[in-house]
C-alpha atoms as a PDB file:
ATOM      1  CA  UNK A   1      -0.152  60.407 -14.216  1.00  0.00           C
ATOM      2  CA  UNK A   2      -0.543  60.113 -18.248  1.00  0.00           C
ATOM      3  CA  UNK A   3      -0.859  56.491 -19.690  1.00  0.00           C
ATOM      4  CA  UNK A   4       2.957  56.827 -20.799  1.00  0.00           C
ATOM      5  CA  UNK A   5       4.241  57.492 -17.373  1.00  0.00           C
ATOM      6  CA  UNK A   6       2.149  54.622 -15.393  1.00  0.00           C
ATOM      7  CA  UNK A   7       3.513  52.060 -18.736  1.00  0.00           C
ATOM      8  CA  UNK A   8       6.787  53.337 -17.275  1.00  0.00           C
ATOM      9  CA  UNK A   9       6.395  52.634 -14.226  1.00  0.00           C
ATOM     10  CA  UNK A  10       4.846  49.252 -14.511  1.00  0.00           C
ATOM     11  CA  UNK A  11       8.110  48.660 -16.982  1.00  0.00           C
ATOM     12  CA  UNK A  12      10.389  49.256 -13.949  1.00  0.00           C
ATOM     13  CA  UNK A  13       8.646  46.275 -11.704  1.00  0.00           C
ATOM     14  CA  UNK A  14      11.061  43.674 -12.670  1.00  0.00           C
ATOM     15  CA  UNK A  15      14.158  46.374 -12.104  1.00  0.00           C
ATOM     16  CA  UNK A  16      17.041  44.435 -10.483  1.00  0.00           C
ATOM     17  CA  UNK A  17      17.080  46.574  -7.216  1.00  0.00           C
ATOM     18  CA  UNK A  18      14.719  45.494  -4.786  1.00  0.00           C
ATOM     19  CA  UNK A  19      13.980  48.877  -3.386  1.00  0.00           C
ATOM     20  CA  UNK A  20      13.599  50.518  -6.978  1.00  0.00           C
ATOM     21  CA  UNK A  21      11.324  47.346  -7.604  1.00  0.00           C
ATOM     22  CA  UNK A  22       9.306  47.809  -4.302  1.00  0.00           C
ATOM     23  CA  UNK A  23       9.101  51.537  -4.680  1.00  0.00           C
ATOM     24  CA  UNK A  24       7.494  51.048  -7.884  1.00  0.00           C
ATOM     25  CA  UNK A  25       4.791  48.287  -6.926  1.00  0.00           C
ATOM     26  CA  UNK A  26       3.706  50.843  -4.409  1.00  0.00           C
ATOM     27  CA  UNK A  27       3.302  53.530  -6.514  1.00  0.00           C
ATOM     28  CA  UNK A  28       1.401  51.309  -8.743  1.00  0.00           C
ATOM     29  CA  UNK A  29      -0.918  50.170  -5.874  1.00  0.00           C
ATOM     30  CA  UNK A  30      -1.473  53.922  -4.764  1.00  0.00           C
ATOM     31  CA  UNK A  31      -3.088  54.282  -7.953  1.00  0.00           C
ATOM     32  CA  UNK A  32      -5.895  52.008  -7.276  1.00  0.00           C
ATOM     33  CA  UNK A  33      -8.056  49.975  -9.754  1.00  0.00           C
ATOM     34  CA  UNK A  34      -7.770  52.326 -12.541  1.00  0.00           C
ATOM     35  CA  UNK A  35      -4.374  51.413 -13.371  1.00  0.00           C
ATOM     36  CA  UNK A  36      -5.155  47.381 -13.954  1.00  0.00           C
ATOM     37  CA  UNK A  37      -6.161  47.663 -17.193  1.00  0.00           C
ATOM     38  CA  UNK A  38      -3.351  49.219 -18.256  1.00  0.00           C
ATOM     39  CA  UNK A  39      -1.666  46.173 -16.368  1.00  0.00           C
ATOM     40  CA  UNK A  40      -3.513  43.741 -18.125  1.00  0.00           C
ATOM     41  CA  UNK A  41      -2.160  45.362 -21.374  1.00  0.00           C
ATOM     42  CA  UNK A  42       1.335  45.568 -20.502  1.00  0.00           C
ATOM     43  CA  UNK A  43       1.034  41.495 -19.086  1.00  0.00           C
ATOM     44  CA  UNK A  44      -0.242  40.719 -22.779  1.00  0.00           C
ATOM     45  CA  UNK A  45       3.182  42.846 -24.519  1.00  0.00           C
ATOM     46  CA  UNK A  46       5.910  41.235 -22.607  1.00  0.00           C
ATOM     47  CA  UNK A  47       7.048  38.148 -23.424  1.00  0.00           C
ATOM     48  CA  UNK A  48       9.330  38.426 -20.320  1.00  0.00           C
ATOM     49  CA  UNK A  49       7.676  35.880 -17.615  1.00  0.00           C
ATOM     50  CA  UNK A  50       8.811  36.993 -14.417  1.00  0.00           C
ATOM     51  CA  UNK A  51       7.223  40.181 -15.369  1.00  0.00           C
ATOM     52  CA  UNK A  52       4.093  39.018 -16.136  1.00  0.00           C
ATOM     53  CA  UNK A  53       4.031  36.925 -13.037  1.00  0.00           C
ATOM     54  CA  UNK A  54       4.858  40.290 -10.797  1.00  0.00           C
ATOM     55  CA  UNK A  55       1.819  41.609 -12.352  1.00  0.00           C
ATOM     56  CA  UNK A  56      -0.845  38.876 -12.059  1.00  0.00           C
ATOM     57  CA  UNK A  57       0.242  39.369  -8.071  1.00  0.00           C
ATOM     58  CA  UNK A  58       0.041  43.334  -8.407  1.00  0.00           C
ATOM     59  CA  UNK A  59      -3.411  43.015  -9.876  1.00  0.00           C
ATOM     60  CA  UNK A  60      -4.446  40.512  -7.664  1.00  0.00           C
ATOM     61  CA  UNK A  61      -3.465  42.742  -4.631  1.00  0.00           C
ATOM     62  CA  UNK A  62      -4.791  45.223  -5.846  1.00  0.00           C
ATOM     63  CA  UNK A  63      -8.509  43.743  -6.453  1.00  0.00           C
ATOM     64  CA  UNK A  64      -8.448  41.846  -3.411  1.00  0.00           C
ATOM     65  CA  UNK A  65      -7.656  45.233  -1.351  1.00  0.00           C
ATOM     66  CA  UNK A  66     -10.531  47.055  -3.372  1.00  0.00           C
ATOM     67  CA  UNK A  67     -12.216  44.022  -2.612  1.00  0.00           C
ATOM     68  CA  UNK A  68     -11.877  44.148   1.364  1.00  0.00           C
ATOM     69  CA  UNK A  69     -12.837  48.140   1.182  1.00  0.00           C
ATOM     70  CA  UNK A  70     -16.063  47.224  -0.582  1.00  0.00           C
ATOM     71  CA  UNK A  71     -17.313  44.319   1.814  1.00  0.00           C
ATOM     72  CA  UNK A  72     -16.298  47.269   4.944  1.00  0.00           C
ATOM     73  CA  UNK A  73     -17.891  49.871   3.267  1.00  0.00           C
ATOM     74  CA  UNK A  74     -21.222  47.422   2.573  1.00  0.00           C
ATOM     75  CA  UNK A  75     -21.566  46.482   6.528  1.00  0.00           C
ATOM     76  CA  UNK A  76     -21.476  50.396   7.408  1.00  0.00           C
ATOM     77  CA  UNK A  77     -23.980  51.304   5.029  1.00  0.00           C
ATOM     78  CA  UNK A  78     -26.376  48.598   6.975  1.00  0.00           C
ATOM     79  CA  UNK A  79     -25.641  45.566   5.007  1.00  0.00           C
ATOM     80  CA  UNK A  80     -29.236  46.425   3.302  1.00  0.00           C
ATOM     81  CA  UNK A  81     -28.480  44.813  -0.244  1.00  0.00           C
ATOM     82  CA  UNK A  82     -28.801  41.198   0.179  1.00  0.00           C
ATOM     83  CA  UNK A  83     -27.677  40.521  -3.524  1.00  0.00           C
ATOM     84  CA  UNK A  84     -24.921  42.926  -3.680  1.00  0.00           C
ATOM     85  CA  UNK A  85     -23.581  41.396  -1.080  1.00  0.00           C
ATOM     86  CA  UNK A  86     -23.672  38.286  -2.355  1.00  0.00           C
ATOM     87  CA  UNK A  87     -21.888  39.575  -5.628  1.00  0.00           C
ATOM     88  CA  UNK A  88     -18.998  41.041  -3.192  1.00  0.00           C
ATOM     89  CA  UNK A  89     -18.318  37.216  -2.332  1.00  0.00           C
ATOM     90  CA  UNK A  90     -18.631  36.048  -5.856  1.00  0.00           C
ATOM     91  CA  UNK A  91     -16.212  38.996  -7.165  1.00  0.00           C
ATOM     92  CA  UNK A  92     -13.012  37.314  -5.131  1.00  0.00           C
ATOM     93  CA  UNK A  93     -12.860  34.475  -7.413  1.00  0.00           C
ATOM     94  CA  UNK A  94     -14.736  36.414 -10.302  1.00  0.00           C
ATOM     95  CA  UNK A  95     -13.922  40.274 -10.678  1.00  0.00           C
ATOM     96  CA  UNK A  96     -15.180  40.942 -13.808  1.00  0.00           C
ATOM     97  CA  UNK A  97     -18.899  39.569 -12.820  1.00  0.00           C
ATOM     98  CA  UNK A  98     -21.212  42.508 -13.571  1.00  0.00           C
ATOM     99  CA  UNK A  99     -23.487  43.117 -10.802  1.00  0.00           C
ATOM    100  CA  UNK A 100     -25.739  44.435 -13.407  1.00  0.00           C
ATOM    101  CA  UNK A 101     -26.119  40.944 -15.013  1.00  0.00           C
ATOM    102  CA  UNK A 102     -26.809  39.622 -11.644  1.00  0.00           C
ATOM    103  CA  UNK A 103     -29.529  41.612 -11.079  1.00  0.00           C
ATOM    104  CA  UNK A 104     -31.149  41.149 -14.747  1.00  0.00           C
ATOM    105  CA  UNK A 105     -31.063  37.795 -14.153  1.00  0.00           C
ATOM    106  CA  UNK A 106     -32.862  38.092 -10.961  1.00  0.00           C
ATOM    107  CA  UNK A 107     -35.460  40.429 -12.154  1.00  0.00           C
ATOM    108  CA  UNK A 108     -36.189  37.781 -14.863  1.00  0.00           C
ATOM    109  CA  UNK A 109     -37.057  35.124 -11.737  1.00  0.00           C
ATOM    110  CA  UNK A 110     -38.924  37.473 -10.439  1.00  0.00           C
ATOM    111  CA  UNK A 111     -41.205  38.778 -13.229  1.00  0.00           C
ATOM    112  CA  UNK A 112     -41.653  35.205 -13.993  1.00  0.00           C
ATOM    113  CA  UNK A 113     -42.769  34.023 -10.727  1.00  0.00           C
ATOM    114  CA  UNK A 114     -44.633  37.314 -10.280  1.00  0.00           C
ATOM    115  CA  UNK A 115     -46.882  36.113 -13.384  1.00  0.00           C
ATOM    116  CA  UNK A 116     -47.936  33.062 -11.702  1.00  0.00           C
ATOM    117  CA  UNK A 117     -48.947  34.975  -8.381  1.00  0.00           C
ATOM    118  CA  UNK A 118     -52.373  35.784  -7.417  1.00  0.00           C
ATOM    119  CA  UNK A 119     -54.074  37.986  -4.826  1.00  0.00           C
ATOM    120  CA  UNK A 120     -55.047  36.341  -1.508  1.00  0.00           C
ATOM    121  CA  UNK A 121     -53.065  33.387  -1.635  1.00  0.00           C
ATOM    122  CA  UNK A 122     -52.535  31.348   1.615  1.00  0.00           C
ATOM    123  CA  UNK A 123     -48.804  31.389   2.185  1.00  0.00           C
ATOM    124  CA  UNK A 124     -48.523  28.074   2.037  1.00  0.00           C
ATOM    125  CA  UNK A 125     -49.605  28.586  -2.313  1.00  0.00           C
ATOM    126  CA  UNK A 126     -47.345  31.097  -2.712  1.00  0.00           C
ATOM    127  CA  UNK A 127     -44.138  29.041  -1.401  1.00  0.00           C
ATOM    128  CA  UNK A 128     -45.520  25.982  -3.354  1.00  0.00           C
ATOM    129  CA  UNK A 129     -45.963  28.699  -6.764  1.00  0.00           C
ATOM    130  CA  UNK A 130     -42.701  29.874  -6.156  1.00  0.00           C
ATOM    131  CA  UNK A 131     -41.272  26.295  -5.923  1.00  0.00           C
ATOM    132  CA  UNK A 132     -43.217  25.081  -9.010  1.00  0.00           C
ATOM    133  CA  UNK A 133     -41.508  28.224 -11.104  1.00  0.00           C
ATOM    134  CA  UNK A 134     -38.108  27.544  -9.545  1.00  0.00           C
ATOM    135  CA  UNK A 135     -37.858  23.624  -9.149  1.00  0.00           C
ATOM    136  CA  UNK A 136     -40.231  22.736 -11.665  1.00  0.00           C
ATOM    137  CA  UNK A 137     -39.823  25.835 -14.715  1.00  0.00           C
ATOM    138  CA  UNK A 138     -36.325  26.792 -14.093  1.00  0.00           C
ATOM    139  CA  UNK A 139     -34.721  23.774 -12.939  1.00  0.00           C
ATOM    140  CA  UNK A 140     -32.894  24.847 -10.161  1.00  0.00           C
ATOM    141  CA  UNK A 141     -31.548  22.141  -7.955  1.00  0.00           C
ATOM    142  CA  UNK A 142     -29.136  20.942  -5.607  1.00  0.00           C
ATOM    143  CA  UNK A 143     -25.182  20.459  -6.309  1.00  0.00           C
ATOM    144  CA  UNK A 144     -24.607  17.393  -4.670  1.00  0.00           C
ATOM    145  CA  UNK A 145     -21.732  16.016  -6.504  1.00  0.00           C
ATOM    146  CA  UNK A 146     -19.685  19.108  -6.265  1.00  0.00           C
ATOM    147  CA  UNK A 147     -20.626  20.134  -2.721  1.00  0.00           C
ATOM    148  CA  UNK A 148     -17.434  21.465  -1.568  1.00  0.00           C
ATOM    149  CA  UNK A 149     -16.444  23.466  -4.814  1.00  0.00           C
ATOM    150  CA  UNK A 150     -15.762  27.026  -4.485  1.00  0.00           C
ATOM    151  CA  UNK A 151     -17.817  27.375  -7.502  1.00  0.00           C
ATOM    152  CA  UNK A 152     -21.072  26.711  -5.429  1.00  0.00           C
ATOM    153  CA  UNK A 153     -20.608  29.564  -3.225  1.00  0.00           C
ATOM    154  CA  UNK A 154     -20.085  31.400  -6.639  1.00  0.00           C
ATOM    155  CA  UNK A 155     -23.686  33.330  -6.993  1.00  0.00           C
ATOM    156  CA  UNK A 156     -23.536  34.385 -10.941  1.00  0.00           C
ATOM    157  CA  UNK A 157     -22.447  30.552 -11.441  1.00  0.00           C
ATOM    158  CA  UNK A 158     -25.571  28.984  -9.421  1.00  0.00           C
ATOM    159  CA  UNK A 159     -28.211  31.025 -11.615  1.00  0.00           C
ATOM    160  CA  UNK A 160     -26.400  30.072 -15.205  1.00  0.00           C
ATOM    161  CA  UNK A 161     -25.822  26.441 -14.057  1.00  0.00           C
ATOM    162  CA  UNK A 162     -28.948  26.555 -11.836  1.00  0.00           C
ATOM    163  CA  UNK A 163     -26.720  24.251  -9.626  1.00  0.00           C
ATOM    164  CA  UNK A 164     -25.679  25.406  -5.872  1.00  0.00           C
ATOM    165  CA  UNK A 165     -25.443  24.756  -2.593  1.00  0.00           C
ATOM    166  CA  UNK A 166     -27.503  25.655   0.409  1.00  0.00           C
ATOM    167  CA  UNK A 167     -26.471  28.618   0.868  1.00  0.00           C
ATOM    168  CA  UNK A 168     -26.085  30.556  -2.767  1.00  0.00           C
ATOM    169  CA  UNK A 169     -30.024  28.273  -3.611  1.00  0.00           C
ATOM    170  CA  UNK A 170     -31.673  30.255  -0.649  1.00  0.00           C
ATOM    171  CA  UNK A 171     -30.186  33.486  -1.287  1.00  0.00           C
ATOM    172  CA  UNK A 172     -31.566  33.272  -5.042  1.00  0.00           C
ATOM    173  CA  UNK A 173     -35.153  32.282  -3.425  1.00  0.00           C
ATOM    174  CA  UNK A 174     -35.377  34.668  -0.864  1.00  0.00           C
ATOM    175  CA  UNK A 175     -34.161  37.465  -3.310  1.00  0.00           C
ATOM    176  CA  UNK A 176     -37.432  36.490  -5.051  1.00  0.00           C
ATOM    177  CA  UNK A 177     -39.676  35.913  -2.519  1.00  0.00           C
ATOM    178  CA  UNK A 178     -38.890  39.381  -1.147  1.00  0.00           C
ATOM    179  CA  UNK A 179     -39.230  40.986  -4.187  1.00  0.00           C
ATOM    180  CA  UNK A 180     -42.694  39.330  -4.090  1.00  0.00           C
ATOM    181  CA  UNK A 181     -43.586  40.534  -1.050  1.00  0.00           C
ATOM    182  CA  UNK A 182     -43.156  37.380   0.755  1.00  0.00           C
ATOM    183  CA  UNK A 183     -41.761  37.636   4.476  1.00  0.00           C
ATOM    184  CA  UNK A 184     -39.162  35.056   3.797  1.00  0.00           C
ATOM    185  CA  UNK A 185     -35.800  35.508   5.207  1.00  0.00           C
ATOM    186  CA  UNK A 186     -32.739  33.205   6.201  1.00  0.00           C
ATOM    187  CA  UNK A 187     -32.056  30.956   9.123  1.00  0.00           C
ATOM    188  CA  UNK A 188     -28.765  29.779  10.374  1.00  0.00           C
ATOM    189  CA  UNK A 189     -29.213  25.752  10.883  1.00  0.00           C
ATOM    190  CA  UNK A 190     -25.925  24.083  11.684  1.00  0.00           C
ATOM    191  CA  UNK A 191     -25.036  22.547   8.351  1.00  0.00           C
ATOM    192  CA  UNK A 192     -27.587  23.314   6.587  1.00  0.00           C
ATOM    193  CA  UNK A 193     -29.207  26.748   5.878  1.00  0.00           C
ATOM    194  CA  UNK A 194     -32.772  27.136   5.249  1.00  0.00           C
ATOM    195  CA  UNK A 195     -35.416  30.028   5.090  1.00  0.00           C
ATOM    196  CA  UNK A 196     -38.655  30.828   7.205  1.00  0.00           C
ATOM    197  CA  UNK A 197     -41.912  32.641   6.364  1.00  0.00           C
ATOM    198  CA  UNK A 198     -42.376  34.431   9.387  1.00  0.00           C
ATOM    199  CA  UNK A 199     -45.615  37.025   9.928  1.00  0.00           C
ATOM    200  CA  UNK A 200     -48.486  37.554  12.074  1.00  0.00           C
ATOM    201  CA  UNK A 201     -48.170  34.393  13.839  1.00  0.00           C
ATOM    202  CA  UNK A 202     -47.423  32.354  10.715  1.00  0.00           C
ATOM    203  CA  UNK A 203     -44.253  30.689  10.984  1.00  0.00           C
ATOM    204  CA  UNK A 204     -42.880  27.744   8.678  1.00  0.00           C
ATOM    205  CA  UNK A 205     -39.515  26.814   7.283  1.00  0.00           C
ATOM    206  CA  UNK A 206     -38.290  26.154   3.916  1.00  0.00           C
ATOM    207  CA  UNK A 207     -35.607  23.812   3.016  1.00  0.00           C
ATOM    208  CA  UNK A 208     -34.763  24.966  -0.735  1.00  0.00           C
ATOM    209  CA  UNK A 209     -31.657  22.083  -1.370  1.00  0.00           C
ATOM    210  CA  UNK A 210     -34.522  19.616  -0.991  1.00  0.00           C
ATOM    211  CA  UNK A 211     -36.811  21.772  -4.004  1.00  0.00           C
ATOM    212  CA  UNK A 212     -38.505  24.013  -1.429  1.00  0.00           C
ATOM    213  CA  UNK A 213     -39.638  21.051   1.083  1.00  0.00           C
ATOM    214  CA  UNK A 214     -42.023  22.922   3.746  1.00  0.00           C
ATOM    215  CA  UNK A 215     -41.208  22.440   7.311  1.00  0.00           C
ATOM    216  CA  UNK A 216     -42.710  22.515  10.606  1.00  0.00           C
ATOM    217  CA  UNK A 217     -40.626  23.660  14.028  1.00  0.00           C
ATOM    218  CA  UNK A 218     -40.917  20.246  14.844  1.00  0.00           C
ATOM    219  CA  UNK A 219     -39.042  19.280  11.944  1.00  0.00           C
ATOM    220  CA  UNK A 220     -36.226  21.914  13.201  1.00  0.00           C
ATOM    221  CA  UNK A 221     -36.657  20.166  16.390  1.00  0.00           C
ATOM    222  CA  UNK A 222     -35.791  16.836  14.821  1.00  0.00           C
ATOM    223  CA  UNK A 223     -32.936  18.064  13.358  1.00  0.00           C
ATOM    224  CA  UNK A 224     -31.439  19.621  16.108  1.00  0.00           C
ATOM    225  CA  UNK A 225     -31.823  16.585  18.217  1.00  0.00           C
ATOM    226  CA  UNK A 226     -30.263  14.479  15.445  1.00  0.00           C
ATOM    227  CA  UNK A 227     -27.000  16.574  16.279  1.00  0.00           C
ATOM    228  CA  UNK A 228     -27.429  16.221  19.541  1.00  0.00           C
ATOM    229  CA  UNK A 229     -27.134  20.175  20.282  1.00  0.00           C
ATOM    230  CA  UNK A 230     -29.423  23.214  22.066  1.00  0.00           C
ATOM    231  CA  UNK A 231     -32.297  24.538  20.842  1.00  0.00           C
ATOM    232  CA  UNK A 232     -31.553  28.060  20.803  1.00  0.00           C
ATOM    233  CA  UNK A 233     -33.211  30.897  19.072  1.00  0.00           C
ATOM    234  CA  UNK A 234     -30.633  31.360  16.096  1.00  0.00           C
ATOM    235  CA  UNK A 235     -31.626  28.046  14.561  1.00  0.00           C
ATOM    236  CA  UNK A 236     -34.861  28.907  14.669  1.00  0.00           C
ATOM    237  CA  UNK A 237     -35.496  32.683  13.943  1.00  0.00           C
ATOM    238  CA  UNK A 238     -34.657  35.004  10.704  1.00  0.00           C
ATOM    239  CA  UNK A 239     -30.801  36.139  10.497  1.00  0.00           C
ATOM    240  CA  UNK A 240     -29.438  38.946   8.830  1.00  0.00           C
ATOM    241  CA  UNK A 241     -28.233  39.929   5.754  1.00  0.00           C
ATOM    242  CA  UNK A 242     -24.812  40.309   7.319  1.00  0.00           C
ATOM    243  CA  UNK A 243     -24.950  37.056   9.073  1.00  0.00           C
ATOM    244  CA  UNK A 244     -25.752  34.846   5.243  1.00  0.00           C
ATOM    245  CA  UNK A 245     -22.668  36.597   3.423  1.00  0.00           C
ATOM    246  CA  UNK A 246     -20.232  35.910   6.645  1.00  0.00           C
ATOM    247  CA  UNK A 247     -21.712  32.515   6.276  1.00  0.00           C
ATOM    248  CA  UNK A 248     -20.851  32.735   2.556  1.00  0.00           C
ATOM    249  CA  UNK A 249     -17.347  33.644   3.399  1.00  0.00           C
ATOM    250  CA  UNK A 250     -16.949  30.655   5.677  1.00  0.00           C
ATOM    251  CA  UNK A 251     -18.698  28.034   3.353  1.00  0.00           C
ATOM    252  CA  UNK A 252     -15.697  29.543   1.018  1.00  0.00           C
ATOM    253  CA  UNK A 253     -12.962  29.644   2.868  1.00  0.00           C
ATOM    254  CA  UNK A 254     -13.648  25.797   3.586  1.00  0.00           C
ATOM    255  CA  UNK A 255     -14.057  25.056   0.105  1.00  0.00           C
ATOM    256  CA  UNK A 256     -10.274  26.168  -0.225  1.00  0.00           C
ATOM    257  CA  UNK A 257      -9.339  24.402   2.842  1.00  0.00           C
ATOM    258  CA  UNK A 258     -10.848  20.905   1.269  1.00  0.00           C
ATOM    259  CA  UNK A 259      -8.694  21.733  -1.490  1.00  0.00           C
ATOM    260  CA  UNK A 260      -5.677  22.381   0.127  1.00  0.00           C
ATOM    261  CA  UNK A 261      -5.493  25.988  -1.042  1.00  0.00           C
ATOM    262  CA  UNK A 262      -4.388  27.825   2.108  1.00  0.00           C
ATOM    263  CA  UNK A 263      -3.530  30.935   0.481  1.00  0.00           C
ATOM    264  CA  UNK A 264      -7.218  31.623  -0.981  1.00  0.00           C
ATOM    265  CA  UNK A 265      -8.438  30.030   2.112  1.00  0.00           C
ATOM    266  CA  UNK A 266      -6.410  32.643   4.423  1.00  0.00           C
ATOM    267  CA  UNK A 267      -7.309  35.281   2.007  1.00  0.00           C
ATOM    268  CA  UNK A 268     -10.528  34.692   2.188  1.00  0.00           C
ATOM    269  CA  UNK A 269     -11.096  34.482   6.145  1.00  0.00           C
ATOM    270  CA  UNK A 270      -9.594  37.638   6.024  1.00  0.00           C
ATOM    271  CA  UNK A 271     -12.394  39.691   4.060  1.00  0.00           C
ATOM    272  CA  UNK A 272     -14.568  37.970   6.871  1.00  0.00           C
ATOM    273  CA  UNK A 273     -12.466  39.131   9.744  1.00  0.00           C
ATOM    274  CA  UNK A 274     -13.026  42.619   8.365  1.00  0.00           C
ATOM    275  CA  UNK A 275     -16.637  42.185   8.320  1.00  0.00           C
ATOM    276  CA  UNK A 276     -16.835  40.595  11.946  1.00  0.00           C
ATOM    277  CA  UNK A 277     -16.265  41.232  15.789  1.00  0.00           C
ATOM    278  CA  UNK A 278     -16.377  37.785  16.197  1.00  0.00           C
ATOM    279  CA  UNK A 279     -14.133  34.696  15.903  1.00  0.00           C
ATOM    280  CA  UNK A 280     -14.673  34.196  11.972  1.00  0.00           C
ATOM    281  CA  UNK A 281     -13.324  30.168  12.532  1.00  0.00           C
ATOM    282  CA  UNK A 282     -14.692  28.188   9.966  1.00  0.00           C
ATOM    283  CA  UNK A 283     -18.145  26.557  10.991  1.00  0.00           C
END
C-alpha cells in the first residue's frame, strides 16, 4: 500500500460504524511495524482526541505483538544472546531502546575492565579487578530505595543510572565477565539472584547487589536455612540464559502488580507464558 492509502486508512479508525472501524484496525495491524511511524505522524496532525487515543492502543498492540514474536523467536534460536535478551524485556516499556547502544555501552565495560586484567590471575583477582572497575570506577550500585520500580528491571536504564536491582546488576557483570573469559554465570537464589564462578573444581558465588561480595556454599547454605527451605541443586548451580530473562519477566510483572497496574502486569506475564512450559506465577 502507498503512504496515501495507509493515511487513509488510519483516517477511517474513528469511523462511526464499528465494523468499518474494526475492519480498518485490522488492516492496519496486518501491516506490521512498518506502518507505526506513519501512525505516530498522523497522532501528531489530528487534533481530534479519540483518534489519537485509538492510535496510541493500535501502536501499542502492535509493538507488544512484535514484541511477543521476538521473545518466541529468541527461545527457538537457543536463547544464546544473554544481552539481547535482556533488551527484549527492556523494549516493553522502552521500544525505541537501540540494542546497538546497549551493546556499545557494554563493550565500553568491557574494554575497560579488560585493561586492568592480567595473565594468570587466581580467580579470586579477577572477580575482585572486576569489582574494583565496576563498584569502585564506574559506580555501579544497588537500587535500594526504588526496589520495586519497573525501571530497575529496565537494562539500558541500570547502565546510564548505574542503579539496579539484582537481577539487571548481575546480568551487566556476567555480560562482562564472559566477555573476559571468566566462567561466571547466573544462579537462581530465592529472592535474591547471584552469580557463580564455576570451573575445574573451583566453585564460589558472587553476590553483585552487595558490590561483588564473594561467597562460599556455606554462605548459600546459610541463606537457605534462613528461609527455612531445601537445598536443592537450582540454588546452587549455573541457570540459563532462558531461565534469568523469565526471571526478568516475573521481577516485572510484580513491579506492576506493587503498583496496581494489572493491565501491564497481565501483559507482561503473558510474553512469559509464551516463553515457558511452566506455571509463569509470579515468584
Amino acid at each position: 500500500m502507498t503512504k496515501k492509502e495507509i493515511k487513509a486508512l488510519i483516517s477511517l479508525l474513528d469511523d462511526s460504524d464499528y465494523e468499518v472501524a474494526h475492519h480498518v484496525e485490522q488492516k492496519i495491524i496486518s501491516l506490521g511495524e512498518d506502518a507505526i511511524p506513519l501512525l505516530e505522524e498522523e497522532w501528531g496532525e489530528t487534533l481530534n482526541t479519540d483518534l489519537q487515543k485509538k492510535i496510541e492502543d493500535l501502536i501499542h498492540d502492535m509493538q507488544f505483538n512484535a514484541l511477543l514474536h521476538r521473545l518466541q523467536e529468541w527461545k527457538e534460536e537457543g536463547a544464546t544472546d544473554l544481552l539481547k535478551g535482556m533488551w527484549l524485556v527492556n523494549s516493553y516499556m522502552y521500544p525505541d531502546v537501540d540494542f546497538a547502544a546497549i551493546s556499545k555501552t557494554m563493550d565500553q565495560l568491557y574494554f575497560d575492565a579488560w585493561t586492568h586484567m592480567k595473565d594468570e590471575m587466581h580467580p579470586y583477582d579477577q572477580v575482585k579487578s572486576l569489582n574494583n572497575v565496576l563498584f569502585r570506577e564506574k559506580k555501579f550500585s544497588a537500587n535500594t530505595k526504588n526496589f520495586h520500580s519497573p525501571a530497575n528491571s529496565m537494562l539500558h536504564l541500570a547502565l546510564e543510572t548505574k542503579r539496579g536491582n539484582p537481577l539487571t546488576l548481575c546480568v551487566i557483570y556476567m555480560v562482562v565477565a564472559q566477555r573476559l573469559g571468566f566462567p561466571v554465570y547466573g544462579v537462581n537464589l530465592p529472592n535474591l539472584f547471584i552469580l557463580t564462578y564455576k570451573m575445574d573444581g573451583v566453585q564460589f558465588y558472587i553476590n553483585v547487589y552487595n558490590k561483588g561480595l564473594i561467597l562460599s556454599k556455606a554462605d548459600i547454605d546459610n541463606y537457605i536455612l534462613q528461609l527455612n527451605l531445601n537445598p536443592v541443586d537450582i540454588f546452587y548451580e549455573p541457570t540459563s540464559n532462558l531461565e534469568i530473562v523469565k526471571r526478568a519477566l516475573r521481577n516485572l510483572a510484580f513491579s506492576f502488580e506493587k503498583m496496581k497496574d494489572l493491565e501491564k502486569a497481565t501483559e507482561v506475564t503473558k510474553l512469559l507464558t509464551a516463553i515457558t512450559d511452566d506455571d509463569p506465577a509470579i515468584q
